[in-house]
PDB file of N, CA and C in Angstrom:
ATOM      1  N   UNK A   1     134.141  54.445 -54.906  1.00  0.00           N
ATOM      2  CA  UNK A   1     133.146  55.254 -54.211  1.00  0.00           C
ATOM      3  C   UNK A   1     133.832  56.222 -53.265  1.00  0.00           C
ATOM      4  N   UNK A   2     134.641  55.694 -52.781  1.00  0.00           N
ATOM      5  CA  UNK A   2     135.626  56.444 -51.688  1.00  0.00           C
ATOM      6  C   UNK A   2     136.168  57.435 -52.361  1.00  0.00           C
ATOM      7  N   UNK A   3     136.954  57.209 -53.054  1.00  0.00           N
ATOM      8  CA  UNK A   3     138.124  58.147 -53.999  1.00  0.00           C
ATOM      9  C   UNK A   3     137.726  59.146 -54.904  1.00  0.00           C
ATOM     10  N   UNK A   4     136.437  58.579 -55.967  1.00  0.00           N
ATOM     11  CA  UNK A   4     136.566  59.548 -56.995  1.00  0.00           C
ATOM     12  C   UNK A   4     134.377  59.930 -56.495  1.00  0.00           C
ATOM     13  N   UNK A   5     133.962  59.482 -55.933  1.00  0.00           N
ATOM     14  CA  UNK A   5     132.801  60.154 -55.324  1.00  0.00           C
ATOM     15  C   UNK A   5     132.644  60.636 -53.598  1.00  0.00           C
ATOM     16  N   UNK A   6     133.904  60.467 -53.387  1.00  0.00           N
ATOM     17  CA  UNK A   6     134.351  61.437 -52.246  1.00  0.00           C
ATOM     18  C   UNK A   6     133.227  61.122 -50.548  1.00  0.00           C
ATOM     19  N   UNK A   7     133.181  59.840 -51.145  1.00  0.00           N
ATOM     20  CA  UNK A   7     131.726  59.256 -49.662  1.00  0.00           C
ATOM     21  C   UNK A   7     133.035  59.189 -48.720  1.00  0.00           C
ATOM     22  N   UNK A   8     132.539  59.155 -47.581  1.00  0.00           N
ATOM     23  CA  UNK A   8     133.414  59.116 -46.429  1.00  0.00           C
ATOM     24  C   UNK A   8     132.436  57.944 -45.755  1.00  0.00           C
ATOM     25  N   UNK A   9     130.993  58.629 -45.449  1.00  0.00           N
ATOM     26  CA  UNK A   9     130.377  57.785 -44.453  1.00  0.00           C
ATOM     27  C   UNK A   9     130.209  56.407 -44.885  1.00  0.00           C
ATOM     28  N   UNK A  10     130.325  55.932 -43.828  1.00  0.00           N
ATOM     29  CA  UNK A  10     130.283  54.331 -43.840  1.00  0.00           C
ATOM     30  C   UNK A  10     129.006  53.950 -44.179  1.00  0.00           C
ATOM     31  N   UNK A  11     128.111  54.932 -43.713  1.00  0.00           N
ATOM     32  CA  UNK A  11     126.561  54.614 -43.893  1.00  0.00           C
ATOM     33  C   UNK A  11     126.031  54.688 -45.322  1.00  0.00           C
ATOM     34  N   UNK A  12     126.711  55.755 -45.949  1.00  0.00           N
ATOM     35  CA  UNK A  12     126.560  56.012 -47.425  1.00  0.00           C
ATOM     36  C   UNK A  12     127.437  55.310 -48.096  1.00  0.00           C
ATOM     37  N   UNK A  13     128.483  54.906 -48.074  1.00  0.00           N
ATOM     38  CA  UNK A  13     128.937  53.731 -48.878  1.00  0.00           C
ATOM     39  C   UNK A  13     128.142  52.237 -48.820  1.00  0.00           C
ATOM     40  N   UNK A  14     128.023  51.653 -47.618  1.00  0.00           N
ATOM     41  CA  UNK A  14     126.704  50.851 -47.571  1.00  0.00           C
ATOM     42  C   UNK A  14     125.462  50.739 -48.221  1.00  0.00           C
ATOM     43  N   UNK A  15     124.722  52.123 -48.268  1.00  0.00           N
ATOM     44  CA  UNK A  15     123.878  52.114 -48.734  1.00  0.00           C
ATOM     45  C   UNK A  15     124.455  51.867 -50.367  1.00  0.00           C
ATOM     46  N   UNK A  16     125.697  52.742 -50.695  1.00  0.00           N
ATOM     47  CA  UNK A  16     125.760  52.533 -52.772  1.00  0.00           C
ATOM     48  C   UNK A  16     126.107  51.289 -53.198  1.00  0.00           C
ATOM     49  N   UNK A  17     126.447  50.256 -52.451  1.00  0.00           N
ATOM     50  CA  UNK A  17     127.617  49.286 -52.601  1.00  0.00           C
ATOM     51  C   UNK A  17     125.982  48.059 -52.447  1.00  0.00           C
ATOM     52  N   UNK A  18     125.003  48.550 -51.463  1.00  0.00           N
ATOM     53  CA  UNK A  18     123.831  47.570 -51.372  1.00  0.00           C
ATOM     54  C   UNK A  18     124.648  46.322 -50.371  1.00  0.00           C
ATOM     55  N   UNK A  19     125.565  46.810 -49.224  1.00  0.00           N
ATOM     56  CA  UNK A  19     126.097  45.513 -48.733  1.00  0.00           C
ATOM     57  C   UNK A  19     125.682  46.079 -47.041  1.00  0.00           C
ATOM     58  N   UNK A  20     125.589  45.578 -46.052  1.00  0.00           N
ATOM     59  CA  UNK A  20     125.855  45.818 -44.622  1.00  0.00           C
ATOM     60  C   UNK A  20     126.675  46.445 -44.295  1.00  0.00           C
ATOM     61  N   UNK A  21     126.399  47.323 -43.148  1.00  0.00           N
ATOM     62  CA  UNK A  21     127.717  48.249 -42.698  1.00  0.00           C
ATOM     63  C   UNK A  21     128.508  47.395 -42.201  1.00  0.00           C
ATOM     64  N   UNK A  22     128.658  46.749 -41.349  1.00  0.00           N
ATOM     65  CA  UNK A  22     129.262  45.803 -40.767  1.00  0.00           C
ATOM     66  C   UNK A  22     130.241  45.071 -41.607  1.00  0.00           C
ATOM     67  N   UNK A  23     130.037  44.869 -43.164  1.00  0.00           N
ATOM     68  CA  UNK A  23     130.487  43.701 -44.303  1.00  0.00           C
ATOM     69  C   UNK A  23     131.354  44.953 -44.680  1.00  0.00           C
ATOM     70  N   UNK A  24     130.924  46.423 -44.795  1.00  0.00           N
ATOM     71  CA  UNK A  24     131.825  47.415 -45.473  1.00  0.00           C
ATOM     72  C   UNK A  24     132.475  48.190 -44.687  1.00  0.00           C
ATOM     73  N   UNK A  25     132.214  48.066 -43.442  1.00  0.00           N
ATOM     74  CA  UNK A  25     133.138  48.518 -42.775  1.00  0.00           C
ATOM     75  C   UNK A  25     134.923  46.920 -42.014  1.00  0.00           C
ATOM     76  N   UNK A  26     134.033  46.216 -42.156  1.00  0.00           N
ATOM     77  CA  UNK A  26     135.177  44.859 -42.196  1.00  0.00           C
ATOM     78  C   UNK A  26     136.234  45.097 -43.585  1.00  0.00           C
ATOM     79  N   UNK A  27     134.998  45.206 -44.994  1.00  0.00           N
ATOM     80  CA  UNK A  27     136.212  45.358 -46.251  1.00  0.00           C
ATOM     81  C   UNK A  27     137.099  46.513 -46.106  1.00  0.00           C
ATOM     82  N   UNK A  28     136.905  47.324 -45.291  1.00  0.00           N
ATOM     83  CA  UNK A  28     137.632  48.562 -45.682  1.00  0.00           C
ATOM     84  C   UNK A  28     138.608  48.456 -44.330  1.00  0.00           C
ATOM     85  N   UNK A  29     138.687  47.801 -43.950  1.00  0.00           N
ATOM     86  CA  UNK A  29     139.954  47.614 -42.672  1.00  0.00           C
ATOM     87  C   UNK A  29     140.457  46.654 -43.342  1.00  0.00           C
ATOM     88  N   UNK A  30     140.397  45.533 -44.191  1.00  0.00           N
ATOM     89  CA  UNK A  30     140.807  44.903 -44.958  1.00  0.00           C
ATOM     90  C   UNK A  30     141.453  45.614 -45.638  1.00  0.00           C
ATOM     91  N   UNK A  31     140.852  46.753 -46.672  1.00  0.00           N
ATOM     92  CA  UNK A  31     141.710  47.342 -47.635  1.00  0.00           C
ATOM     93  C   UNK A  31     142.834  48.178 -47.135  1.00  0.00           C
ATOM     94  N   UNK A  32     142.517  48.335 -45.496  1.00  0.00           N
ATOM     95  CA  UNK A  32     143.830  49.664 -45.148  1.00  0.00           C
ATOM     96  C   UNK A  32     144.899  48.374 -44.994  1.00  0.00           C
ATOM     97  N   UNK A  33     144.374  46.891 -44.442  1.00  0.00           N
ATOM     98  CA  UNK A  33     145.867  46.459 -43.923  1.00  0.00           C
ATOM     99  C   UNK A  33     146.250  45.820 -44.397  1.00  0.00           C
ATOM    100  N   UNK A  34     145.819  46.008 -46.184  1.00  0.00           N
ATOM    101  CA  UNK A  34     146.596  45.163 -47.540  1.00  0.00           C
ATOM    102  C   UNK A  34     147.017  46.200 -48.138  1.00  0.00           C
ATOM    103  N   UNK A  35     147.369  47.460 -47.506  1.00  0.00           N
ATOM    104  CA  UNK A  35     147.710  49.201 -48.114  1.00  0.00           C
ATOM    105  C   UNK A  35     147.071  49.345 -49.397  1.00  0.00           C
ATOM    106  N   UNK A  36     145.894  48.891 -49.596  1.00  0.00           N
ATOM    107  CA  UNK A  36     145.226  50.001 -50.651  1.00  0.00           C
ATOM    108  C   UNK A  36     145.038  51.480 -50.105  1.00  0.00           C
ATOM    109  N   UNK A  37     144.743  51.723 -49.376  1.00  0.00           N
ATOM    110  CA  UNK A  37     144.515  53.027 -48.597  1.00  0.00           C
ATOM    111  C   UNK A  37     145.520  53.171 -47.980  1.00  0.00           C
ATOM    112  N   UNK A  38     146.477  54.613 -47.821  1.00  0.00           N
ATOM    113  CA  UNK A  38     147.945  54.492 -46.738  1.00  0.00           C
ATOM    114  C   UNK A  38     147.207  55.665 -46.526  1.00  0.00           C
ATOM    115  N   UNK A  39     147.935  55.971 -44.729  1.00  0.00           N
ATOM    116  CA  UNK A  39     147.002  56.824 -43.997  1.00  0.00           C
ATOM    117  C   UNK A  39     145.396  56.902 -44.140  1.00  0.00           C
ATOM    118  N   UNK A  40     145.019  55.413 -43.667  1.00  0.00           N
ATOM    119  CA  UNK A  40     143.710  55.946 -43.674  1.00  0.00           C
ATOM    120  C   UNK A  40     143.030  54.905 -42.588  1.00  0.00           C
ATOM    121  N   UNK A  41     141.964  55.223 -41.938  1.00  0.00           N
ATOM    122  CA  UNK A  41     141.443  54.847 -40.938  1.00  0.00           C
ATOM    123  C   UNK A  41     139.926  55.076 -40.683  1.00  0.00           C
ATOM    124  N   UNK A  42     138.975  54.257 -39.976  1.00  0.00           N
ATOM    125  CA  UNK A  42     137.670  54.714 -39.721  1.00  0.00           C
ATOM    126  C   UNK A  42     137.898  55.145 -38.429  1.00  0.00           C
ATOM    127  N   UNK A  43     136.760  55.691 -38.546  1.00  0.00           N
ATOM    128  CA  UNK A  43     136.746  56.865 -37.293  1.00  0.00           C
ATOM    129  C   UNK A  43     135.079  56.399 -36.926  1.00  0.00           C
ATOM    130  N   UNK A  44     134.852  55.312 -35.751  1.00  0.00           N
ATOM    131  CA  UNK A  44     134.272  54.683 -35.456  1.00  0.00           C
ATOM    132  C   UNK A  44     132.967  55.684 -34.518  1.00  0.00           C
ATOM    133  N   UNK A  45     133.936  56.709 -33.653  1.00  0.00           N
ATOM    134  CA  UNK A  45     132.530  57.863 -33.601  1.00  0.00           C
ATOM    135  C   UNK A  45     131.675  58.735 -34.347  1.00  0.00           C
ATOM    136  N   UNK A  46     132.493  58.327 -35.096  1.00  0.00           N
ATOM    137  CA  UNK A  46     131.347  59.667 -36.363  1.00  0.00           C
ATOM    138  C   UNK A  46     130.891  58.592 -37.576  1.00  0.00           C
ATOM    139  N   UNK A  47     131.687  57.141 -37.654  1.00  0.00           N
ATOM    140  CA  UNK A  47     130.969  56.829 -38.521  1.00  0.00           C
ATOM    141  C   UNK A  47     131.889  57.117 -40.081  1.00  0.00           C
ATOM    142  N   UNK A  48     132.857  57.533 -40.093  1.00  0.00           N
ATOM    143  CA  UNK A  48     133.534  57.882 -41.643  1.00  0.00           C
ATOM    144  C   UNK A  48     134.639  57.356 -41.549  1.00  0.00           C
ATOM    145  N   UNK A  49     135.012  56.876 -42.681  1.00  0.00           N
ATOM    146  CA  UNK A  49     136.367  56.424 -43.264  1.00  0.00           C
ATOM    147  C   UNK A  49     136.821  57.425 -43.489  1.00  0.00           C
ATOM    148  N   UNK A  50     138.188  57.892 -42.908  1.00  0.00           N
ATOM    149  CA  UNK A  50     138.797  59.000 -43.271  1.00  0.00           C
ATOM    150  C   UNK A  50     140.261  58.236 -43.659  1.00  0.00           C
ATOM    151  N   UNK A  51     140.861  59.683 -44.530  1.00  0.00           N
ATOM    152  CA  UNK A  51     141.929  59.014 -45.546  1.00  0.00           C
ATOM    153  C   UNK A  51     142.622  60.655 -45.568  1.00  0.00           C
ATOM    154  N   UNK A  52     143.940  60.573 -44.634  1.00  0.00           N
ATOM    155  CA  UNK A  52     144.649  61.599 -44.515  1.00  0.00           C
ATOM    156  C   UNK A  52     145.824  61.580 -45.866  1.00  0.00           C
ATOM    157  N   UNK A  53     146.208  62.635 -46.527  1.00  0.00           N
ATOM    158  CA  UNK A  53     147.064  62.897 -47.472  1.00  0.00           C
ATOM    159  C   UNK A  53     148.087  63.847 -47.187  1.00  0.00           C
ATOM    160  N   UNK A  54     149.306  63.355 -46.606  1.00  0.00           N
ATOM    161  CA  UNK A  54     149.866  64.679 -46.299  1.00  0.00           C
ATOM    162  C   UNK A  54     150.811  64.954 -46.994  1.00  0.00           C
ATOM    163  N   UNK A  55     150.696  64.715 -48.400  1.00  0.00           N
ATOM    164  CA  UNK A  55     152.013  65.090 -49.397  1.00  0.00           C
ATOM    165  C   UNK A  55     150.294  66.207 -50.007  1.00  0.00           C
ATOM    166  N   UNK A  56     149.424  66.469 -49.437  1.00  0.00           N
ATOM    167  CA  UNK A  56     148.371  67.660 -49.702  1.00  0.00           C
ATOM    168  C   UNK A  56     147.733  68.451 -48.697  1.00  0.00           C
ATOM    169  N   UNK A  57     148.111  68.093 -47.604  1.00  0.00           N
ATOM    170  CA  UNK A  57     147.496  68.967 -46.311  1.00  0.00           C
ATOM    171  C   UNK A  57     147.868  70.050 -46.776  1.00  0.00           C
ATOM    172  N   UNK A  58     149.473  70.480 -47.197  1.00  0.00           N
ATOM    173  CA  UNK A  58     149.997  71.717 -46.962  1.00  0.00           C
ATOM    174  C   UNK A  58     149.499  72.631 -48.410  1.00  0.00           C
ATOM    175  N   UNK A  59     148.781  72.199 -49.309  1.00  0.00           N
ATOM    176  CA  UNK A  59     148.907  72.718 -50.863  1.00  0.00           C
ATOM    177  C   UNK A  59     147.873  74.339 -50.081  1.00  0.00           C
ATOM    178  N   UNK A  60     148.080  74.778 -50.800  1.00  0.00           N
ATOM    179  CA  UNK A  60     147.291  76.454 -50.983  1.00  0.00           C
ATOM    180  C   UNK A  60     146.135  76.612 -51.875  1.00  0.00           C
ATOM    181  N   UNK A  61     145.210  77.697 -51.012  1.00  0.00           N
ATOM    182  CA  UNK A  61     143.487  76.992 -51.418  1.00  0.00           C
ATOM    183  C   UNK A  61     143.632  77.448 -53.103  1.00  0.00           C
ATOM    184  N   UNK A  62     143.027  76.862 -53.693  1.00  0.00           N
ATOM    185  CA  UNK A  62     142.276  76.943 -55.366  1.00  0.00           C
ATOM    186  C   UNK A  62     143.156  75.643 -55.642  1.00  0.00           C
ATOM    187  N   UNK A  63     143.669  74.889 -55.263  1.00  0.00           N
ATOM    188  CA  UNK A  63     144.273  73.659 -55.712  1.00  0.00           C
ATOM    189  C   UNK A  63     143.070  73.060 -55.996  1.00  0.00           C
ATOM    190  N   UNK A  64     143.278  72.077 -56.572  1.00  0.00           N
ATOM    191  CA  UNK A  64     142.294  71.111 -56.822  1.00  0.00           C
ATOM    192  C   UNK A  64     142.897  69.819 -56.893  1.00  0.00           C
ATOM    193  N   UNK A  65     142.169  68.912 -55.856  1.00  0.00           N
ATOM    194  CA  UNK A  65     142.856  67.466 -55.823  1.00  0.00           C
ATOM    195  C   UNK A  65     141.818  66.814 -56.957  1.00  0.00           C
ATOM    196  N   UNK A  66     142.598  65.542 -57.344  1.00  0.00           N
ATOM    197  CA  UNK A  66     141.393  64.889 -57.933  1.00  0.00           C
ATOM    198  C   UNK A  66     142.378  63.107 -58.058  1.00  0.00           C
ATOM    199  N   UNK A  67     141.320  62.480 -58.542  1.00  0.00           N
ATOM    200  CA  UNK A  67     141.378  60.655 -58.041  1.00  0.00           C
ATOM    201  C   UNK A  67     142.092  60.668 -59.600  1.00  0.00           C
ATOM    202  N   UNK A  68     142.928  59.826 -59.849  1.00  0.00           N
ATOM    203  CA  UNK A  68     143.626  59.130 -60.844  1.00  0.00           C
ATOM    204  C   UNK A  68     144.115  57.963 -60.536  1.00  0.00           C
ATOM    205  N   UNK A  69     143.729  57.099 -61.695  1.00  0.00           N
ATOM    206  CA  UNK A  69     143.458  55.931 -62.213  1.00  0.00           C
ATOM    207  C   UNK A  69     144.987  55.839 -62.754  1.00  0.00           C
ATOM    208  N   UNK A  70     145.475  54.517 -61.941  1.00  0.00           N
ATOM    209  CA  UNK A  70     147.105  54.135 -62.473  1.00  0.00           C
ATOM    210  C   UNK A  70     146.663  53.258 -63.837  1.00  0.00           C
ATOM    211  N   UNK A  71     147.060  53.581 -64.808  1.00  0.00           N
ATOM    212  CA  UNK A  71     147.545  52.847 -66.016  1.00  0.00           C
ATOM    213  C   UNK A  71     148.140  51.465 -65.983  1.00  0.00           C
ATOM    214  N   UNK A  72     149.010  51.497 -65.422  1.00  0.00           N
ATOM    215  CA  UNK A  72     149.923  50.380 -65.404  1.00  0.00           C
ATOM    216  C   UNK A  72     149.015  49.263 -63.957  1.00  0.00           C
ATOM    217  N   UNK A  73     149.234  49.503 -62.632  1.00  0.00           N
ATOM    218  CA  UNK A  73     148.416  48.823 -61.809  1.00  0.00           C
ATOM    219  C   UNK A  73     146.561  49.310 -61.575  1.00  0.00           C
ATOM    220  N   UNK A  74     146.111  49.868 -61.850  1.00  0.00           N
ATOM    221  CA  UNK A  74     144.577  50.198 -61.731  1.00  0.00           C
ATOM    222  C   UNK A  74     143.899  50.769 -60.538  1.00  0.00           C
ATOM    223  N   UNK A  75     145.186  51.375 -59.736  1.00  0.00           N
ATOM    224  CA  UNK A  75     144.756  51.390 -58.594  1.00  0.00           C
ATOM    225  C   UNK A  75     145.035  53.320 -58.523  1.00  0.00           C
ATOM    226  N   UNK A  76     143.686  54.066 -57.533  1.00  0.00           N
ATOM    227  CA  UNK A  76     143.310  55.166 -57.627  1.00  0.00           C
ATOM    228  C   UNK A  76     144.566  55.732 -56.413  1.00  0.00           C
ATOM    229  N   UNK A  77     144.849  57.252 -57.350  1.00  0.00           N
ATOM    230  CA  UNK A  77     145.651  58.164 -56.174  1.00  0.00           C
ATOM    231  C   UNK A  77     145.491  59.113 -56.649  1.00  0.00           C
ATOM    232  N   UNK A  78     145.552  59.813 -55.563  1.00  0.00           N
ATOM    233  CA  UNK A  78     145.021  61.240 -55.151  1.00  0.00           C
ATOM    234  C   UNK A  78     146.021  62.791 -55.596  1.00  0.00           C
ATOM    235  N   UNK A  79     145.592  63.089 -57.022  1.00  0.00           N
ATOM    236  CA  UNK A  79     147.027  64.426 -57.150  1.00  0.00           C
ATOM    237  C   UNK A  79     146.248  65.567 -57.638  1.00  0.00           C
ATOM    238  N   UNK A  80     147.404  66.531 -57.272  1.00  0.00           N
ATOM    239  CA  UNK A  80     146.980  67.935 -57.399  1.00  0.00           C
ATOM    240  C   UNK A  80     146.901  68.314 -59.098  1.00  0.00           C
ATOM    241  N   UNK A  81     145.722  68.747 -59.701  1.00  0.00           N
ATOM    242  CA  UNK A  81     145.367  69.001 -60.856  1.00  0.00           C
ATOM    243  C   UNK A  81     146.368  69.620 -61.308  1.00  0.00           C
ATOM    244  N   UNK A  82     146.903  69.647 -62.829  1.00  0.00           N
ATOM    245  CA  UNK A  82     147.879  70.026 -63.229  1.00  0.00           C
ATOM    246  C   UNK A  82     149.290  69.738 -62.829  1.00  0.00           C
ATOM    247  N   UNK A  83     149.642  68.884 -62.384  1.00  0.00           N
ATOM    248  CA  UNK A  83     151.203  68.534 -61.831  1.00  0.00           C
ATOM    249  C   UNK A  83     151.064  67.027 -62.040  1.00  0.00           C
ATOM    250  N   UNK A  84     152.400  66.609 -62.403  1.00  0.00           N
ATOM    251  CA  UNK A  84     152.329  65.303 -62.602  1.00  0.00           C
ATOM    252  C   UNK A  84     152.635  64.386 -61.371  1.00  0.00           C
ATOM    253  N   UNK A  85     151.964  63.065 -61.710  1.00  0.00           N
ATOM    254  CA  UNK A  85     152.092  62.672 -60.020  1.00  0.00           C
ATOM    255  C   UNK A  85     152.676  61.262 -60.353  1.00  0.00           C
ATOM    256  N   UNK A  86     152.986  60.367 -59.409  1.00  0.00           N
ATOM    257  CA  UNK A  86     153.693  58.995 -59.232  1.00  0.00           C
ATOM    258  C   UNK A  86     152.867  58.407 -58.755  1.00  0.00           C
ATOM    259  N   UNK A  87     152.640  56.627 -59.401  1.00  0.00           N
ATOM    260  CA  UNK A  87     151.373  55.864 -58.580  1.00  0.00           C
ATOM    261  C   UNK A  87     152.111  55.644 -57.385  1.00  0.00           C
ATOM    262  N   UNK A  88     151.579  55.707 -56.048  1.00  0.00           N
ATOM    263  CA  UNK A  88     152.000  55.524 -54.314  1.00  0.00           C
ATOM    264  C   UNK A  88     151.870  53.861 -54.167  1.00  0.00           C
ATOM    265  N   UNK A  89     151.483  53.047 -55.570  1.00  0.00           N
ATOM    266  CA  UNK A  89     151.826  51.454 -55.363  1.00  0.00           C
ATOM    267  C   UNK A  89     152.352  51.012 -56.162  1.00  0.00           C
ATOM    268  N   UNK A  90     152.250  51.250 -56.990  1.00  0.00           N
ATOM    269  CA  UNK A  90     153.496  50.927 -58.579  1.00  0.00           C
ATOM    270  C   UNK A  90     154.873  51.598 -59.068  1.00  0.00           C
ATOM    271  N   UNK A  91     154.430  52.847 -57.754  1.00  0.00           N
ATOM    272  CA  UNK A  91     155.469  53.996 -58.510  1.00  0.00           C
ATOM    273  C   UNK A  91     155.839  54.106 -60.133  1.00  0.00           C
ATOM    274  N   UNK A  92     154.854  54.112 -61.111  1.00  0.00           N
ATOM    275  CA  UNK A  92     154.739  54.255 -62.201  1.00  0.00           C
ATOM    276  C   UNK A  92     154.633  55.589 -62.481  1.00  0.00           C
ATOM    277  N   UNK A  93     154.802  56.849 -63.530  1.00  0.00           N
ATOM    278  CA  UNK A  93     154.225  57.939 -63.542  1.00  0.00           C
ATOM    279  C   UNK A  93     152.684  57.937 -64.230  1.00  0.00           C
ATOM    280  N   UNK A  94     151.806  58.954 -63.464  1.00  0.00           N
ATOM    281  CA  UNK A  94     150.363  59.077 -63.886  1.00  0.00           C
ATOM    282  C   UNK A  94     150.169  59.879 -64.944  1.00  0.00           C
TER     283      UNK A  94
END
């Protein structure tokens, strides 16, 4: 929900997931401090899980990021369309 439908709010993941904010905002501090998520953090005043990428802060606009699905471990990362990328937990190529 995070990755490849791009929800941030805690409130709207709650609502898709059908669980308590409270239960999805606990799993998802769970998921940052078992590093499914690296650089990423809730942001408890606004309410959003945010998830900084800085091997993409710097890319130049018409890029297009998009979520990919590791092959080998199953786990989603974030690369610039057209360039080949490395899973950030398997280090497998995508």
């Amino acid at each position: 929900i995070v990755v490849n439908q791009n929800h941030t709010s805690i409130y709207e993941i709650s609502n898709s997931v059908g669980l308590p904010i409270q239960t999805v905002k606990a799993d998802l501090q769970k998921m940052i401090s078992l590093g499914y998520f690296t650089n990423a953090y809730i942001h408890e005043g606004t309410g959003e899980f945010v998830i900084s990428h800085p091997e993409t802060q710097g890319q130049t606009q018409g890029q297009q990021i998009m979520a990919k699905t590791c092959n080998r471990c199953g786990a989603n990362n974030m690369v610039v369309v057209g360039t080949p990328g490395i899973c950030e937990y398997c280090k497998s190529p995508l």
